[in-house]
PDB file of N, CA and C in Angstrom:
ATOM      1  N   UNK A   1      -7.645  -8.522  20.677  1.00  0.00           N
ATOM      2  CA  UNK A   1      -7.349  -8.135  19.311  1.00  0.00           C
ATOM      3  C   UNK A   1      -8.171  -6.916  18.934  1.00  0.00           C
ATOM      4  N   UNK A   2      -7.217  -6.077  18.242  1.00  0.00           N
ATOM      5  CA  UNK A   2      -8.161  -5.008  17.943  1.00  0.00           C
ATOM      6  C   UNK A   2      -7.906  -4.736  16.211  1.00  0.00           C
ATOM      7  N   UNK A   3      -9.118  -4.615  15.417  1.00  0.00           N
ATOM      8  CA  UNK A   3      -9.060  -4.772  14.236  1.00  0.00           C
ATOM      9  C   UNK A   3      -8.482  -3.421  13.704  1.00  0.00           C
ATOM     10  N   UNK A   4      -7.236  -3.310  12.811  1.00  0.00           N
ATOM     11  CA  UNK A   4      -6.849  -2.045  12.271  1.00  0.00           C
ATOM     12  C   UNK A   4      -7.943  -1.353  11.069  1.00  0.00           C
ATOM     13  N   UNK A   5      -7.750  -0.072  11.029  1.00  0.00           N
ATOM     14  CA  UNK A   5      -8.194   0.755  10.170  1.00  0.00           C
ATOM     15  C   UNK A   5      -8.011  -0.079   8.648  1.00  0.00           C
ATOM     16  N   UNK A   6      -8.964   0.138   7.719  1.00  0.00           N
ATOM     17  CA  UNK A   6      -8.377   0.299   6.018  1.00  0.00           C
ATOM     18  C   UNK A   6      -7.008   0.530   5.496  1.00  0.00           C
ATOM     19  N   UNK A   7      -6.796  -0.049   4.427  1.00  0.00           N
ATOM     20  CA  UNK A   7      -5.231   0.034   4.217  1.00  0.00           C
ATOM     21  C   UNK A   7      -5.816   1.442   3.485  1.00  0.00           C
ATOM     22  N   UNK A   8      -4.486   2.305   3.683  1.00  0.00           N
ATOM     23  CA  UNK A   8      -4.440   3.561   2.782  1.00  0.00           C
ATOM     24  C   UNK A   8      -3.313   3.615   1.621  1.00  0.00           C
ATOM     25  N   UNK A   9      -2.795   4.334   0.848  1.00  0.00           N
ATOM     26  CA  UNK A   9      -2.040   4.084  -0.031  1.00  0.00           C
ATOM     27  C   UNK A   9      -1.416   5.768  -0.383  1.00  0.00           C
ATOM     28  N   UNK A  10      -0.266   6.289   0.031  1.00  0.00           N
ATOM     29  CA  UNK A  10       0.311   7.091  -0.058  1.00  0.00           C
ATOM     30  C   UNK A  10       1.480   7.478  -1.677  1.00  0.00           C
ATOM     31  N   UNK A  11       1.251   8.007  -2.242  1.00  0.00           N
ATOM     32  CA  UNK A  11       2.646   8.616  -3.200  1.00  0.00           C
ATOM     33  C   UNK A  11       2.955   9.737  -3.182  1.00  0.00           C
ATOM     34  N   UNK A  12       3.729   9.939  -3.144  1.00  0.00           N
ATOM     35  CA  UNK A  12       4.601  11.278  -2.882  1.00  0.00           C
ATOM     36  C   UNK A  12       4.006  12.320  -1.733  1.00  0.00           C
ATOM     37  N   UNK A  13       3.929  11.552  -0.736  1.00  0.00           N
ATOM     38  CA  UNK A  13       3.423  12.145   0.517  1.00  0.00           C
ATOM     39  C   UNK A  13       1.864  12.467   0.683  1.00  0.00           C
ATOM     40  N   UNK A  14       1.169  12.017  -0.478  1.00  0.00           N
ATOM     41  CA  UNK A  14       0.048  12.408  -0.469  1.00  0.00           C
ATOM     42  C   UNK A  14      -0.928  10.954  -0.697  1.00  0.00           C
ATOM     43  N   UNK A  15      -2.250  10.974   0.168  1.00  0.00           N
ATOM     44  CA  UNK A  15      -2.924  10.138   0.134  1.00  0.00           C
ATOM     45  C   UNK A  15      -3.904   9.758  -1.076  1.00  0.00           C
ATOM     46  N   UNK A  16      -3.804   9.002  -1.610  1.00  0.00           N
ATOM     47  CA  UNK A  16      -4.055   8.321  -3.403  1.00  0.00           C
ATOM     48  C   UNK A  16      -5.733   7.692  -2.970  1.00  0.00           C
ATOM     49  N   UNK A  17      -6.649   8.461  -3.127  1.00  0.00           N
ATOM     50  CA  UNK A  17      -7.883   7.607  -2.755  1.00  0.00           C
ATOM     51  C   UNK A  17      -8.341   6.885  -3.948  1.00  0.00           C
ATOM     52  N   UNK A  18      -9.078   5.672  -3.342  1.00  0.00           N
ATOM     53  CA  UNK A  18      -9.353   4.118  -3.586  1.00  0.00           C
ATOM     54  C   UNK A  18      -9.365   4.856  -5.489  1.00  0.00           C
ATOM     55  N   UNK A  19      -9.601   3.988  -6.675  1.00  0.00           N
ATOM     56  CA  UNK A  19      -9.518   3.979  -7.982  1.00  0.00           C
ATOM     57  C   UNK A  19      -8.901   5.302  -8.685  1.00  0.00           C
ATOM     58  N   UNK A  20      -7.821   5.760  -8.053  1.00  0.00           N
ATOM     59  CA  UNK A  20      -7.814   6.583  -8.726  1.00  0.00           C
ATOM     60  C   UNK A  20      -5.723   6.241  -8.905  1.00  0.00           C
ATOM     61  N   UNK A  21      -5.100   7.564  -9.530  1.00  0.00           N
ATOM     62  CA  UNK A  21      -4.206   6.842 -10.338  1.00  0.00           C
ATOM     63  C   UNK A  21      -2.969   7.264  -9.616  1.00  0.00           C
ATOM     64  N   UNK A  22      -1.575   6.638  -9.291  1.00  0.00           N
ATOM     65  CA  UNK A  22      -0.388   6.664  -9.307  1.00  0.00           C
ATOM     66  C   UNK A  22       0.624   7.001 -10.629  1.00  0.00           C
ATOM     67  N   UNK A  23       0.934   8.177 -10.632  1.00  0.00           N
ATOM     68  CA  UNK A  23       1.234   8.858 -12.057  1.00  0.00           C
ATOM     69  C   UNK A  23       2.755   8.622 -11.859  1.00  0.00           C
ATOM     70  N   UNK A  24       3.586   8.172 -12.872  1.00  0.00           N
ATOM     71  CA  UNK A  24       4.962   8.130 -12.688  1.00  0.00           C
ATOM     72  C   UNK A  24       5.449   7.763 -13.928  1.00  0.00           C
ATOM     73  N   UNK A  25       7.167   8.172 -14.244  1.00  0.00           N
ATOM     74  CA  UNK A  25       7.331   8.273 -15.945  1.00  0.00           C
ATOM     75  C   UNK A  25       8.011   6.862 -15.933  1.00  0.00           C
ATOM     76  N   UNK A  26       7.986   6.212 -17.290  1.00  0.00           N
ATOM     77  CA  UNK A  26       8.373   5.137 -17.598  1.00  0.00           C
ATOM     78  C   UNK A  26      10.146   5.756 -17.152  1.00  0.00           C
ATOM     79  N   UNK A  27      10.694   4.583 -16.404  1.00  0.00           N
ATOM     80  CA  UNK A  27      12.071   4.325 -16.861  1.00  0.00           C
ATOM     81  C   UNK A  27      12.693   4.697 -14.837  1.00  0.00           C
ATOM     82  N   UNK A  28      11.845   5.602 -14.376  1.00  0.00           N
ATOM     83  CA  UNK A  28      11.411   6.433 -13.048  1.00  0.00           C
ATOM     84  C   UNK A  28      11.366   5.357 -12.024  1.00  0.00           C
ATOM     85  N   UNK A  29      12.435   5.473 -10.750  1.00  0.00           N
ATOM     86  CA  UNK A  29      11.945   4.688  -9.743  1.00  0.00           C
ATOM     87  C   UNK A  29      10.972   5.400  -8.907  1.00  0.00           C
ATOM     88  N   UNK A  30       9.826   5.086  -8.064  1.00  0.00           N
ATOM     89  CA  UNK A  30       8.913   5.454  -7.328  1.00  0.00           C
ATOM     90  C   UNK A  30       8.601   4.795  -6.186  1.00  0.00           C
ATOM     91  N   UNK A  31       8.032   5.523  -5.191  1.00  0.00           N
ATOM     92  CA  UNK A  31       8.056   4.636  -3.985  1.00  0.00           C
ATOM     93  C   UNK A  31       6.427   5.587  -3.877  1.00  0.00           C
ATOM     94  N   UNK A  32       5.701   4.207  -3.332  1.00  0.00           N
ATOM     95  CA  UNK A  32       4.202   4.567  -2.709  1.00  0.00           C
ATOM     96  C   UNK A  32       4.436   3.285  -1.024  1.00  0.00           C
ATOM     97  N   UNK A  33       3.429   4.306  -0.661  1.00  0.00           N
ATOM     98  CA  UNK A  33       3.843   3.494   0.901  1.00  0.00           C
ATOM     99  C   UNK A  33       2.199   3.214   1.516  1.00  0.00           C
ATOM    100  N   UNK A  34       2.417   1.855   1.848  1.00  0.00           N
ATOM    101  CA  UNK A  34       0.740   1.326   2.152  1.00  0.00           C
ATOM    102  C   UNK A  34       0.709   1.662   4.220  1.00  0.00           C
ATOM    103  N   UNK A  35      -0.243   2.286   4.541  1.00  0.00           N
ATOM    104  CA  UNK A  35      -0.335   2.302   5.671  1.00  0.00           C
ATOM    105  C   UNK A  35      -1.988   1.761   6.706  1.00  0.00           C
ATOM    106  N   UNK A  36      -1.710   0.754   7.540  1.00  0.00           N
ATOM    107  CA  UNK A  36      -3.049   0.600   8.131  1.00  0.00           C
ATOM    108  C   UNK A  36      -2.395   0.844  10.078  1.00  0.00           C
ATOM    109  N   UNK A  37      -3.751   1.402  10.329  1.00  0.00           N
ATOM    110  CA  UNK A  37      -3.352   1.922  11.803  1.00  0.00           C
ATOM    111  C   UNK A  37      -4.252   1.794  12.723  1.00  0.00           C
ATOM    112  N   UNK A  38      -3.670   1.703  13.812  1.00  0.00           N
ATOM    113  CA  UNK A  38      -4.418   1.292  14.971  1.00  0.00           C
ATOM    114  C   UNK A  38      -5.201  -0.395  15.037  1.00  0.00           C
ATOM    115  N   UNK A  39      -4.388  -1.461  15.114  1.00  0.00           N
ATOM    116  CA  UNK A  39      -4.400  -2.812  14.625  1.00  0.00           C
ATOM    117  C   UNK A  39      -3.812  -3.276  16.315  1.00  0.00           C
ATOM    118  N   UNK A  40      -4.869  -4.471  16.956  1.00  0.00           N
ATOM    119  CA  UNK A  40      -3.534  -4.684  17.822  1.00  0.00           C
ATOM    120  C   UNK A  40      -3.880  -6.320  17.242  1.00  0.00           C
ATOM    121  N   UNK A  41      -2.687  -7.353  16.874  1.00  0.00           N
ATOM    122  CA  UNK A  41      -1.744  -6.876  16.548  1.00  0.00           C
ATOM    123  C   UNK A  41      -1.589  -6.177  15.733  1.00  0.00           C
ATOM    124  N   UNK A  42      -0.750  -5.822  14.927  1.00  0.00           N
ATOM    125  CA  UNK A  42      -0.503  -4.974  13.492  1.00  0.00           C
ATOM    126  C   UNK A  42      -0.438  -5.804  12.455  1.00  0.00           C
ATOM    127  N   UNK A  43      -1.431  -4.893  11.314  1.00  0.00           N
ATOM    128  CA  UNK A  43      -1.684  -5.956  10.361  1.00  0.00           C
ATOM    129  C   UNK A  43      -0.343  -6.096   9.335  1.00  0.00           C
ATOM    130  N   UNK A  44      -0.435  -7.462   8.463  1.00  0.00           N
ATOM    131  CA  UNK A  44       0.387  -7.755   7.628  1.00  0.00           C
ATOM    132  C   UNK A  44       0.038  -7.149   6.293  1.00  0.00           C
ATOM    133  N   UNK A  45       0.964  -6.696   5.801  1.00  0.00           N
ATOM    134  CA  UNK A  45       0.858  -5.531   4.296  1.00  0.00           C
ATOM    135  C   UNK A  45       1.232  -6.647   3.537  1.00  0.00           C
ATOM    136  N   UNK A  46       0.799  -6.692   2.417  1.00  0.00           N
ATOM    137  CA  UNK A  46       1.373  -7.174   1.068  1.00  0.00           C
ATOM    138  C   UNK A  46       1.255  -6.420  -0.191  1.00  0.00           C
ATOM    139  N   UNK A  47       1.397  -6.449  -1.310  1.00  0.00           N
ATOM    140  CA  UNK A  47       1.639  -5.447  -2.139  1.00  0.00           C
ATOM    141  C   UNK A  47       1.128  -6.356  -3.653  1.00  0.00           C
ATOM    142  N   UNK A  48       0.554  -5.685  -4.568  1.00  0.00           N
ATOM    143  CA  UNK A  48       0.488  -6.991  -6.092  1.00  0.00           C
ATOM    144  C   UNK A  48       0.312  -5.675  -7.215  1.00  0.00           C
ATOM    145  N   UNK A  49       1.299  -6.300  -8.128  1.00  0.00           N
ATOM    146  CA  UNK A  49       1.192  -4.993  -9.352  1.00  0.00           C
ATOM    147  C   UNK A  49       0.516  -6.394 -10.200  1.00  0.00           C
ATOM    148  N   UNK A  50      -1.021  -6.200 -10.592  1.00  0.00           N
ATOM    149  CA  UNK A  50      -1.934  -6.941 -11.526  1.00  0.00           C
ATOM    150  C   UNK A  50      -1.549  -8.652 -10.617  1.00  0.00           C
ATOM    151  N   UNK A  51      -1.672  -9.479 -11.444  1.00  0.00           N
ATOM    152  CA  UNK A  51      -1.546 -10.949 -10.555  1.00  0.00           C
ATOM    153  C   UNK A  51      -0.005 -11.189  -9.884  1.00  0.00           C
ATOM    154  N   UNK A  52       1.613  -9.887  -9.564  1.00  0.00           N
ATOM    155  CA  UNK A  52       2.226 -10.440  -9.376  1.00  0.00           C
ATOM    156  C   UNK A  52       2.190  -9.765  -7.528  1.00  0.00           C
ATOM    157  N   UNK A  53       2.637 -10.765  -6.378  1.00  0.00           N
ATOM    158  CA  UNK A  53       3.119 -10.275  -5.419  1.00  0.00           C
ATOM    159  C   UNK A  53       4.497  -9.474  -5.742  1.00  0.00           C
ATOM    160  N   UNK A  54       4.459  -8.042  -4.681  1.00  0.00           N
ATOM    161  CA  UNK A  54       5.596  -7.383  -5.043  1.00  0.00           C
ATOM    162  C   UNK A  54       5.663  -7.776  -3.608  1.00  0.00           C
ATOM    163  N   UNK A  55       7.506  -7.176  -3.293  1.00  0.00           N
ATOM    164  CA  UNK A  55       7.897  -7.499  -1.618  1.00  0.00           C
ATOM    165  C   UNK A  55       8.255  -5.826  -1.542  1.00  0.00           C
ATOM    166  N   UNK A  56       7.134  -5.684  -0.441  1.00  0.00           N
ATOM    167  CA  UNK A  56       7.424  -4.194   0.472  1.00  0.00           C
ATOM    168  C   UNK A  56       8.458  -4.380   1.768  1.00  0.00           C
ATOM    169  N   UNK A  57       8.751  -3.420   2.372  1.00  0.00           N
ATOM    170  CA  UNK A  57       9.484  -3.127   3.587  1.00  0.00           C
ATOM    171  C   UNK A  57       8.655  -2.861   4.889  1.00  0.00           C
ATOM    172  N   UNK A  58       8.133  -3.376   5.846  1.00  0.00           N
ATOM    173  CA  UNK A  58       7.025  -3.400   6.205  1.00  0.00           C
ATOM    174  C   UNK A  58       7.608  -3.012   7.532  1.00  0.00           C
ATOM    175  N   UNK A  59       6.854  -1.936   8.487  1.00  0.00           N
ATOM    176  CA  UNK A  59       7.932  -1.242   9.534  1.00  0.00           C
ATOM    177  C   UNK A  59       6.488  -1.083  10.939  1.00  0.00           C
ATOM    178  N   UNK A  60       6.552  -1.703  11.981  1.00  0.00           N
ATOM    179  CA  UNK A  60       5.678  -1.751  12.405  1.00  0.00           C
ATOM    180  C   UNK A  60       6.041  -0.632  13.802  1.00  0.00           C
ATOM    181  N   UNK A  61       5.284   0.200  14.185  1.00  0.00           N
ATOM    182  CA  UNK A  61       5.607   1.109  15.289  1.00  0.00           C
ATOM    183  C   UNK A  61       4.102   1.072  16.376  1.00  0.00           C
ATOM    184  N   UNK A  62       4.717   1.503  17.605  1.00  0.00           N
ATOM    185  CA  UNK A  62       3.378   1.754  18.311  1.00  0.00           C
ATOM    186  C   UNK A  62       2.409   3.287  17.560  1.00  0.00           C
ATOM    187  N   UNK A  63       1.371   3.221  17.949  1.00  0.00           N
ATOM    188  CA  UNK A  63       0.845   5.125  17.911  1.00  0.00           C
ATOM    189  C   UNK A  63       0.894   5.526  18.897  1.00  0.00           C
ATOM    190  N   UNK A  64       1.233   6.573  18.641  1.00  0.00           N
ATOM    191  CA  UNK A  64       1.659   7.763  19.435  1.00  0.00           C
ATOM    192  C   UNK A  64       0.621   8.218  20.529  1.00  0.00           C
ATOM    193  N   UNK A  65      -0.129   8.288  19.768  1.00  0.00           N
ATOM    194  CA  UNK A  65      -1.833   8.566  20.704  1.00  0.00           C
ATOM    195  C   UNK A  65      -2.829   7.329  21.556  1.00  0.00           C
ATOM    196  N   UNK A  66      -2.330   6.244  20.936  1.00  0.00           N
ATOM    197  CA  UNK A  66      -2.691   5.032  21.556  1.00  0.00           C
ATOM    198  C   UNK A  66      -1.903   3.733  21.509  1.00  0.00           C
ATOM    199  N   UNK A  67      -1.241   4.068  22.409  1.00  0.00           N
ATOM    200  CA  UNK A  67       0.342   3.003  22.507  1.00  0.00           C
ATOM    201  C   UNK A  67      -0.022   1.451  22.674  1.00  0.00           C
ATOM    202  N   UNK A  68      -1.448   1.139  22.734  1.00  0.00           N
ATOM    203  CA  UNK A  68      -1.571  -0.359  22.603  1.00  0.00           C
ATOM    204  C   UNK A  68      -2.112  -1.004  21.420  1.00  0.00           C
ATOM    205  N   UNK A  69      -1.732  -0.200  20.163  1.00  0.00           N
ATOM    206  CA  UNK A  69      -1.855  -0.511  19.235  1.00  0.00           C
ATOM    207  C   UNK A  69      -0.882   0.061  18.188  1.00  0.00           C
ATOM    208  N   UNK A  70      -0.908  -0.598  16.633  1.00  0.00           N
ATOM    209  CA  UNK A  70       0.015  -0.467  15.840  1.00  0.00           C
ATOM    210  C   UNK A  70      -0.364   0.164  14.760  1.00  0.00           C
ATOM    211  N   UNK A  71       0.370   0.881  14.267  1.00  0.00           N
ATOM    212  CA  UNK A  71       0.979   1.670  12.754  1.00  0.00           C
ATOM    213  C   UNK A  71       2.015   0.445  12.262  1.00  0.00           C
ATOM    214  N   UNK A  72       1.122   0.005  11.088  1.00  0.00           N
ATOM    215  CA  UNK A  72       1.529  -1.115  10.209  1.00  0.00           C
ATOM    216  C   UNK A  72       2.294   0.025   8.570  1.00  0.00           C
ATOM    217  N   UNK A  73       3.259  -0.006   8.752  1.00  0.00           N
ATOM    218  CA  UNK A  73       3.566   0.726   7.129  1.00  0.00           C
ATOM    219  C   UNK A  73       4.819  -0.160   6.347  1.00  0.00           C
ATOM    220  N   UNK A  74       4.346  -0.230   5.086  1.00  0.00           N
ATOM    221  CA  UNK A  74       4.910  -0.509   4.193  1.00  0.00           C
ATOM    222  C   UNK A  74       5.392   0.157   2.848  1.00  0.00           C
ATOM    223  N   UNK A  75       6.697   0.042   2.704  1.00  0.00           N
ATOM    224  CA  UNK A  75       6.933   0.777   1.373  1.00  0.00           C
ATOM    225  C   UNK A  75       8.126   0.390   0.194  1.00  0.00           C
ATOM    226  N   UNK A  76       7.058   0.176  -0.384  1.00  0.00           N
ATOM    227  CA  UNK A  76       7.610  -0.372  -2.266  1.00  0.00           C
ATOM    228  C   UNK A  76       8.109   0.578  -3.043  1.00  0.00           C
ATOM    229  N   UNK A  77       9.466   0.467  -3.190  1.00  0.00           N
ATOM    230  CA  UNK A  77      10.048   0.673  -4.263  1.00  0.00           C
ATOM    231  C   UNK A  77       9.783   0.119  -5.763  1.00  0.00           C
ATOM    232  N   UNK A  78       9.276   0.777  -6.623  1.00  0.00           N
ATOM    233  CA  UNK A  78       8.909   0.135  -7.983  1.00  0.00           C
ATOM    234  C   UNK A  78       9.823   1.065  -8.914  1.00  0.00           C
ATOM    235  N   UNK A  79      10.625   0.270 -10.555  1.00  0.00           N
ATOM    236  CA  UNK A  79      11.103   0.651 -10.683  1.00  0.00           C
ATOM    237  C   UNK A  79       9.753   0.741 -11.826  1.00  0.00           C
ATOM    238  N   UNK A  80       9.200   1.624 -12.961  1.00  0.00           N
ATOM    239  CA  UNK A  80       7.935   1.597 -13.556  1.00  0.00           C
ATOM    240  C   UNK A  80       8.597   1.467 -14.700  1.00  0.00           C
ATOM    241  N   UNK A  81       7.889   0.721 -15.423  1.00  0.00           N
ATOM    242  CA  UNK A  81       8.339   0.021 -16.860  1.00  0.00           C
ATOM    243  C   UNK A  81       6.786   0.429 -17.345  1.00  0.00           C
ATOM    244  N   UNK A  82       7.224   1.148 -19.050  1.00  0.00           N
ATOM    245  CA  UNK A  82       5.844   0.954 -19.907  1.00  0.00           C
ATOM    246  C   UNK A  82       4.534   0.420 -19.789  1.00  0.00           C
ATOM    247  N   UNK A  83       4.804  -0.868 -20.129  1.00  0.00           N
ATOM    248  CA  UNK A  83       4.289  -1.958 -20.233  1.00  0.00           C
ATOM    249  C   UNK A  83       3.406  -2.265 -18.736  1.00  0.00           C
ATOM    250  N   UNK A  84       3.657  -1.522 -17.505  1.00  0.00           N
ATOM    251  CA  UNK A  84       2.719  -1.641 -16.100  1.00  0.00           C
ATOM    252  C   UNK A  84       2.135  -0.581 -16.416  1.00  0.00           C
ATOM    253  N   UNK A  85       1.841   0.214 -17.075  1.00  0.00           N
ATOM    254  CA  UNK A  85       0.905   1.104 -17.594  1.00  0.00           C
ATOM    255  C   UNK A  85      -0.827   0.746 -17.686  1.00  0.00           C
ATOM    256  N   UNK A  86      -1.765   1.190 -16.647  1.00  0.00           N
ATOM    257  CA  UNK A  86      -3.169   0.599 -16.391  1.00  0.00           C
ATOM    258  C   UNK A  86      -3.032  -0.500 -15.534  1.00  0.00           C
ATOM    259  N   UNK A  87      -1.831  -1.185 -15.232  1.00  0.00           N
ATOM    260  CA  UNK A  87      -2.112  -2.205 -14.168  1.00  0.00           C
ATOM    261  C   UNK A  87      -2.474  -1.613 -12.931  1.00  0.00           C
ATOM    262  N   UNK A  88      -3.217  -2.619 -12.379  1.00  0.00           N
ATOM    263  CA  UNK A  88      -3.804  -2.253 -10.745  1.00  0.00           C
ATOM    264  C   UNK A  88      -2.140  -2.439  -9.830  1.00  0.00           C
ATOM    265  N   UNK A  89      -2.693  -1.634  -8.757  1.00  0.00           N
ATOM    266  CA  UNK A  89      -1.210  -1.181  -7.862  1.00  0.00           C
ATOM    267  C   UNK A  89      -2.290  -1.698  -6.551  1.00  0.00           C
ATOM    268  N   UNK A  90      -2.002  -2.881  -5.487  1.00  0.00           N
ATOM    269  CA  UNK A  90      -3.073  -3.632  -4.594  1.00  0.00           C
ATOM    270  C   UNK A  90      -2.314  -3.120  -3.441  1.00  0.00           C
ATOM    271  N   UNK A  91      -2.680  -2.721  -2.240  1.00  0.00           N
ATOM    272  CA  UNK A  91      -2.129  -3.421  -0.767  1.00  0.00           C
ATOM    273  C   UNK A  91      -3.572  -3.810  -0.550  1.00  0.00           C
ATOM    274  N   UNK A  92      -2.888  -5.346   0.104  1.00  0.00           N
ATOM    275  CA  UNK A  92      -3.868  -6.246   0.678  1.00  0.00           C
ATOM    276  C   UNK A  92      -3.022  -5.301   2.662  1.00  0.00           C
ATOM    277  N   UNK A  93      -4.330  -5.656   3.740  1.00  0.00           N
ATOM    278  CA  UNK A  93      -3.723  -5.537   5.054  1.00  0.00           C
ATOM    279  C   UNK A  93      -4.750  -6.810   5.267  1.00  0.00           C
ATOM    280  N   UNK A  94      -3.773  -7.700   5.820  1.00  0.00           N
ATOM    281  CA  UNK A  94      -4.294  -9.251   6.276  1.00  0.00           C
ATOM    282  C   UNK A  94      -4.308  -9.155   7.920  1.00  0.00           C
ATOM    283  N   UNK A  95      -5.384  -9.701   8.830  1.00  0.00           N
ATOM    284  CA  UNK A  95      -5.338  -9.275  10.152  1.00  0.00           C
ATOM    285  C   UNK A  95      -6.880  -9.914  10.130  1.00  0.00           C
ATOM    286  N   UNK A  96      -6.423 -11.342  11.419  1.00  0.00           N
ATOM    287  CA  UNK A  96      -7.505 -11.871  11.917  1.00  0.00           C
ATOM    288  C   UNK A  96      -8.902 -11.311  12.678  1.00  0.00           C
ATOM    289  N   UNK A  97      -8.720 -10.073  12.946  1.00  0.00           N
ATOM    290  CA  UNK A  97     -10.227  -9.153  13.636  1.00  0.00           C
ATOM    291  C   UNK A  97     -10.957  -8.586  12.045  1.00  0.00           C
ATOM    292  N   UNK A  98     -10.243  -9.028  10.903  1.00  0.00           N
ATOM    293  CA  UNK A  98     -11.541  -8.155   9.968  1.00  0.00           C
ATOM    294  C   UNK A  98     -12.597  -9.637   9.986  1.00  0.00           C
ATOM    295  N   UNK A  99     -13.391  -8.849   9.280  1.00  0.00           N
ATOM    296  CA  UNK A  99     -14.375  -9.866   8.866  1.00  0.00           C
ATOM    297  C   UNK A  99     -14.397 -11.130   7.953  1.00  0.00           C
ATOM    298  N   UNK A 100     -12.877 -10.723   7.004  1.00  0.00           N
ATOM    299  CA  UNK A 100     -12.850 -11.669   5.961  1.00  0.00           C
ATOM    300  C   UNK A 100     -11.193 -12.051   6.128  1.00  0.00           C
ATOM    301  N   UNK A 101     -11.084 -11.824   7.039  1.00  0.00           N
ATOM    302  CA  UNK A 101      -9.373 -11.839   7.227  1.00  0.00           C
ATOM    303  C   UNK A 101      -8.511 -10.895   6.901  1.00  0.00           C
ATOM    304  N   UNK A 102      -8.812 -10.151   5.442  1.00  0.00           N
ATOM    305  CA  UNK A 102      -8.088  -9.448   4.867  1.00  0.00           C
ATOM    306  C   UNK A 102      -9.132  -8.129   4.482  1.00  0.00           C
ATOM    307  N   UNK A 103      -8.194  -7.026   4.136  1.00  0.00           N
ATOM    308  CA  UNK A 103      -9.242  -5.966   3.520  1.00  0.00           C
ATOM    309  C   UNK A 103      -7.584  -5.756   2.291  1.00  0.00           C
ATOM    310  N   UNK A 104      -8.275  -4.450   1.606  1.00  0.00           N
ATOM    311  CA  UNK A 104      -7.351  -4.145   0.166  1.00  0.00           C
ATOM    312  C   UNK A 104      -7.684  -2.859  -0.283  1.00  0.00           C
ATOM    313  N   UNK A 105      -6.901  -1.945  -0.907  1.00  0.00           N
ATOM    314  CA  UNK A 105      -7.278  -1.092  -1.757  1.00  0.00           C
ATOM    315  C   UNK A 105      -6.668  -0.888  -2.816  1.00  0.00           C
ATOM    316  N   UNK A 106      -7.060  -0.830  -4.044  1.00  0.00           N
ATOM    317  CA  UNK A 106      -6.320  -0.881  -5.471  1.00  0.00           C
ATOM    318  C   UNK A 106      -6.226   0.880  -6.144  1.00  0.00           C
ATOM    319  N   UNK A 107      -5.410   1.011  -6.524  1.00  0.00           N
ATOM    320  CA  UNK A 107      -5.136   1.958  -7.422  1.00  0.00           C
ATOM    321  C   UNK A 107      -4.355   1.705  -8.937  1.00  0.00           C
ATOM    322  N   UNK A 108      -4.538   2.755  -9.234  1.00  0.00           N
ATOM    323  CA  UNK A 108      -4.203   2.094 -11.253  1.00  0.00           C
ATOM    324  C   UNK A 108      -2.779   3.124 -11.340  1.00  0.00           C
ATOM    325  N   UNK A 109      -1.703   2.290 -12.171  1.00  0.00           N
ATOM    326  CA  UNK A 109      -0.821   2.529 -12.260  1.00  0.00           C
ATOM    327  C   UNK A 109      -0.746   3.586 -13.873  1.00  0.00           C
ATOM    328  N   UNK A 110      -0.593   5.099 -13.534  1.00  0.00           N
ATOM    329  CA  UNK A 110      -0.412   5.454 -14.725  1.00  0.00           C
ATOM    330  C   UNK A 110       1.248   6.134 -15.253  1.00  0.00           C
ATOM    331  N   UNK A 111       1.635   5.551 -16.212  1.00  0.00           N
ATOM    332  CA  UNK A 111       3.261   5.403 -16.962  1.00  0.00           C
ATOM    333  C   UNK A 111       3.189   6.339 -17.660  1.00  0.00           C
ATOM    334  N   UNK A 112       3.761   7.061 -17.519  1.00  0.00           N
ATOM    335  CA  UNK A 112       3.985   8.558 -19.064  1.00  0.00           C
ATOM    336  C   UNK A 112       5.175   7.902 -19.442  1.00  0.00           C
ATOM    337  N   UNK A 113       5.350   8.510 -20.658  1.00  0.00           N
ATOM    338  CA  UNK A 113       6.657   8.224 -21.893  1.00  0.00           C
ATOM    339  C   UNK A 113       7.278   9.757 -21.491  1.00  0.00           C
ATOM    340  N   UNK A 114       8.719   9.424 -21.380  1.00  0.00           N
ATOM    341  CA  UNK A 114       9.616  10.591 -21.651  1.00  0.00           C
ATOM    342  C   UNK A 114       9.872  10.768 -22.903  1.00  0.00           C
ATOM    343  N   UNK A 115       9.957  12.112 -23.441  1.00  0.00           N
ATOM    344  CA  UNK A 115      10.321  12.343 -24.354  1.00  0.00           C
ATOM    345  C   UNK A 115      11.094  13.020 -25.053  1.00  0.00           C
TER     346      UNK A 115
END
C-alpha cells in the first residue's frame, strides 16, 4: 500500500488552496474537481457542502510517471443556490495508509447575486 498525496481541490482549472474561496453566482451551475495522487490503492473521494454528503463522479486512472499507482479524481457538479453562501465546500480522500484513515481539505463557498 502506498499512501496518496493530500486531497487538492480544483475550480475552473485552477488549484483553490486550503481556506480560501470558490466564487460562483447564485442560480450558476459549477463544477470543482477534488484530486489525490499517487495512492496505491487509490483513494476514495467524498465531497460535503456544510453537514450534507454531496455525490461526485469519481474516475480513477494509473500516473503516467508512476504506473503502480493512482490518480484518484473526482468531480461535482453543484448547482449554487444563495443560501450555500459561506458554507464549507469538504473533499474528504479516505485511504487505509494515512494515519487517521482519512485526510480533507475545506474551502468556503462564495455566492454573488446577479443583478
Amino acid at each position: 500500500m502506498v499512501a496518496p498525496q493530500r486531497p487538492r481541490i480544483e475550480h475552473k482549472s485552477a488549484q483553490v488552496l486550503p481556506g480560501n474561496n470558490v466564487t460562483a453566482r447564485a442560480g450558476d451551475r459549477t463544477t470543482v474537481k477534488c484530486i489525490s495522487r499517487y495512492g496505491n490503492p487509490p483513494a476514495t473521494l467524498k465531497w460535503w457542502l456544510g453537514d450534507a454528503e454531496l455525490t461526485g463522479n469519481q474516475n480513477n486512472s494509473p500516473e503516467m510517471d508512476n504506473p503502480r499507482t493512482w490518480v484518484a479524481s473526482s468531480v461535482l457538479e453543484l448547482q449554487v443556490e444563495k443560501f450555500q453562501h459561506g458554507k464549507i465546500l469538504r473533499c474528504v480522500a479516505i485511504h487505509e495508509s494515512y494515519p487517521t484513515k482519512s485526510q480533507s481539505l475545506d474551502v468556503r463557498l462564495d455566492v454573488t447575486c446577479k443583478w
